[in-house]
Each structure stands twice: as structure tokens, then as C-alpha cells.
C-alpha atoms as a PDB file:
ATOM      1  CA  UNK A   1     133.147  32.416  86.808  1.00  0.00           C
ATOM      2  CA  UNK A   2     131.250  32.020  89.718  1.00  0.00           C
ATOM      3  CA  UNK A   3     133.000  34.701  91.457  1.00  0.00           C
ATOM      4  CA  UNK A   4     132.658  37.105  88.932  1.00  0.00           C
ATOM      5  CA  UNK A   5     128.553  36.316  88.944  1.00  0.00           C
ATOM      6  CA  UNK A   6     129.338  37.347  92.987  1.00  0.00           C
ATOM      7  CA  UNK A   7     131.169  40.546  92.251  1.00  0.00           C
ATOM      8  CA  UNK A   8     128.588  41.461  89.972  1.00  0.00           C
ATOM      9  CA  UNK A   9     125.442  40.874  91.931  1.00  0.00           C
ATOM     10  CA  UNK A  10     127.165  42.903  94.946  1.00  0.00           C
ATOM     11  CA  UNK A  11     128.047  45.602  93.136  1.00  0.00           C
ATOM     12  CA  UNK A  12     124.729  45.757  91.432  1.00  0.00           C
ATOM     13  CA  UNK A  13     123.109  45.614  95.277  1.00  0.00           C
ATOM     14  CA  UNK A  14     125.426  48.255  96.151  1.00  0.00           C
ATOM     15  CA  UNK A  15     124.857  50.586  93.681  1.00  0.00           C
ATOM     16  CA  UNK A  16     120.572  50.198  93.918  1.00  0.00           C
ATOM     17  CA  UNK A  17     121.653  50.927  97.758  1.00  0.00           C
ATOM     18  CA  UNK A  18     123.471  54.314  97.086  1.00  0.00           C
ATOM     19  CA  UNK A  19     120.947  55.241  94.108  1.00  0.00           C
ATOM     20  CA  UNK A  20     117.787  54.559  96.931  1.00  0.00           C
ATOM     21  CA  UNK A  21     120.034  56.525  99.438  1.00  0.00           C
ATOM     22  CA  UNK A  22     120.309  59.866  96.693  1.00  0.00           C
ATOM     23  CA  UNK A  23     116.411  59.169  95.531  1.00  0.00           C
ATOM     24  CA  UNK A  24     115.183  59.220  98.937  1.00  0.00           C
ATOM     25  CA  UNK A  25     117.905  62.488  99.424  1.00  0.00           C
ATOM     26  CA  UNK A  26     116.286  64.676  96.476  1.00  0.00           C
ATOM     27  CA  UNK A  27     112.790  63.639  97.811  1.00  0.00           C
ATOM     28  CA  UNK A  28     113.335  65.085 101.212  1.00  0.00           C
ATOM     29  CA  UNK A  29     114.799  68.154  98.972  1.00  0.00           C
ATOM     30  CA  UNK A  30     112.099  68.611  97.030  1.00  0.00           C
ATOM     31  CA  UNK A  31     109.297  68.289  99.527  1.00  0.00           C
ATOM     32  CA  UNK A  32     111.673  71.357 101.430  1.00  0.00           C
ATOM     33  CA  UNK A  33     111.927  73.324  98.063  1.00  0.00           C
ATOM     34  CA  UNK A  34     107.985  72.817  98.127  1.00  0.00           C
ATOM     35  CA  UNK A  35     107.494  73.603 102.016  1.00  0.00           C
ATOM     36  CA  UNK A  36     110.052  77.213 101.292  1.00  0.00           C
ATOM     37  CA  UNK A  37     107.845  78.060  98.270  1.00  0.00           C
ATOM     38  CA  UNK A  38     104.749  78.404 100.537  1.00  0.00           C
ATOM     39  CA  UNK A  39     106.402  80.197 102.687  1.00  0.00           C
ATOM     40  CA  UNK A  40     108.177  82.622 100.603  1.00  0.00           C
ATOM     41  CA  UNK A  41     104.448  82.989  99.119  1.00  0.00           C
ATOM     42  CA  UNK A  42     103.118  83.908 102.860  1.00  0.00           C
ATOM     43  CA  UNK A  43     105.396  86.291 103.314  1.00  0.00           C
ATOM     44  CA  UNK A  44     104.903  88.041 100.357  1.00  0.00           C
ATOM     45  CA  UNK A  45     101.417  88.051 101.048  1.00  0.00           C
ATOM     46  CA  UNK A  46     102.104  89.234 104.560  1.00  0.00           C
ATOM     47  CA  UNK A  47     104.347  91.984 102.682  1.00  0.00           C
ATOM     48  CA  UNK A  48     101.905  93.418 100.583  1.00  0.00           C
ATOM     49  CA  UNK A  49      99.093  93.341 103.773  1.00  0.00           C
ATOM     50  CA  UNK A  50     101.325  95.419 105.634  1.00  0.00           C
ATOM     51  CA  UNK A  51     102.467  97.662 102.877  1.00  0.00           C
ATOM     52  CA  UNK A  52      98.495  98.549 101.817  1.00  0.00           C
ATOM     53  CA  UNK A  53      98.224  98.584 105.765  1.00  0.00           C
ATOM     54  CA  UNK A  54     101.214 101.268 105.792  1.00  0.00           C
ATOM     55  CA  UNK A  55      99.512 102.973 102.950  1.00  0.00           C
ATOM     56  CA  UNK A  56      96.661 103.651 104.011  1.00  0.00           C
ATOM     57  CA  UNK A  57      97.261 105.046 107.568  1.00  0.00           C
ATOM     58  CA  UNK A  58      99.708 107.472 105.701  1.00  0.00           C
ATOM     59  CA  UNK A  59      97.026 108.583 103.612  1.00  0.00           C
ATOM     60  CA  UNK A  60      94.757 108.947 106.506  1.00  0.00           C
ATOM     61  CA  UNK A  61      97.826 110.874 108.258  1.00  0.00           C
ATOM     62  CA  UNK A  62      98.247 113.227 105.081  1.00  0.00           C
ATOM     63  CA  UNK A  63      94.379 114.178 105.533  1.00  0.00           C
ATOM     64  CA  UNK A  64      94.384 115.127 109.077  1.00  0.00           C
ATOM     65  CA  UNK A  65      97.637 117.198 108.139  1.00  0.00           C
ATOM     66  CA  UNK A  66      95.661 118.936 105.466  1.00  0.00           C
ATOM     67  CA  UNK A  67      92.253 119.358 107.692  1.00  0.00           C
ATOM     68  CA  UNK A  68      94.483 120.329 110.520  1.00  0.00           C
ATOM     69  CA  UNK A  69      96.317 122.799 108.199  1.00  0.00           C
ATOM     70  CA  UNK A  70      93.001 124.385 106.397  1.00  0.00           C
ATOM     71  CA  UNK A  71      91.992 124.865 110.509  1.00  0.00           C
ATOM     72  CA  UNK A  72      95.060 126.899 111.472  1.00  0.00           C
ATOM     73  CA  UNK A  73      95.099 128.822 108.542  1.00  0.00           C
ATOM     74  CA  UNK A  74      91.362 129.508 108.775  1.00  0.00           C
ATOM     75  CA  UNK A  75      91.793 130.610 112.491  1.00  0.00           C
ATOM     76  CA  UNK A  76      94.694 132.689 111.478  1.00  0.00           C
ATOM     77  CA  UNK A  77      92.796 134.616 109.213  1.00  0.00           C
ATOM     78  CA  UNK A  78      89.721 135.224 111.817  1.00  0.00           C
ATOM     79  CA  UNK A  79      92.814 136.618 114.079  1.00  0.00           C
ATOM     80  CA  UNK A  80      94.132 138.792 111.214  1.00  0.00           C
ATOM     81  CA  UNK A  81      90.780 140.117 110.846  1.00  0.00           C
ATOM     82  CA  UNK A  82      90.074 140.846 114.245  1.00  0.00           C
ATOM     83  CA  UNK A  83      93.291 142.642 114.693  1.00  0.00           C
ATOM     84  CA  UNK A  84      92.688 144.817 111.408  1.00  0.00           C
ATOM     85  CA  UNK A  85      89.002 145.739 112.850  1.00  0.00           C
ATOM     86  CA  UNK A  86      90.326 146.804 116.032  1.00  0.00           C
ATOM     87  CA  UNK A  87      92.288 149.026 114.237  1.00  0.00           C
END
């Protein structure tokens, strides 16, 4: 009987060992789930800076095309009316 009382006191110690080992295990997973959600959150935030970033020197592009357009086309038609006065 005495035994048994043995047997059952170290399996009881071994399993509280292996469920300590697999607590501690998911604790260290879920502080890295934690740590890659505030990164994942960075770079998103990072994302979006560079894509208003991106945004807005293309828009700033696009309106020197235009003003740089309007120009050309405004000095072609001084040209074209010099040419028709000489004429």
C-alpha cells in the first residue's frame, strides 16, 4: 500500500513538473504573440507614413507637370504668334 502512496505522489510531482514546464512554455508564447503585435502595429504605421509620404510628393510631381505643361504650351503659342506676324 505503501508503494502505491509512492507511485502516486511521484507521478503527481511529475506531472505538476511537465504542466509548470508547458505553463511557463505558453507564457514565453504569449509575451512573443504580444511583442509581434506591436510590431506588426509599427509597421503598419510606418506603412501608411510612407504611403501619405509617397502621395504627396506625387501630387506635388503632377503639379509641376501641369505648371511645366501650361509654360510650354504658353511659350508655344507666343512662337506661333510671332511666326504668323512675321508673315
Amino acid at each position: 500500500m505503501e508503494n502505491i502512496n509512492n507511485i502516486t505522489v511521484l507521478f503527481g510531482t511529475l506531472i505538476t513538473l511537465l504542466l509548470s514546464v508547458v505553463a511557463y512554455f505558453i507564457k514565453q508564447l504569449h509575451t512573443d504573440f504580444k511583442s509581434m503585435e506591436k510590431d506588426l502595429i509599427e509597421v503598419k504605421t510606418m506603412a501608411l507614413i510612407i504611403k501619405t509620404e509617397f502621395k504627396s510628393g506625387n501630387d506635388l510631381l503632377n503639379q509641376k507637370v501641369e505648371y511645366l505643361e501650361k509654360r510650354v504650351n504658353n511659350i508655344e503659342l507666343t512662337i506661333l504668334k510671332n511666326q504668323d506676324h512675321e508673315k
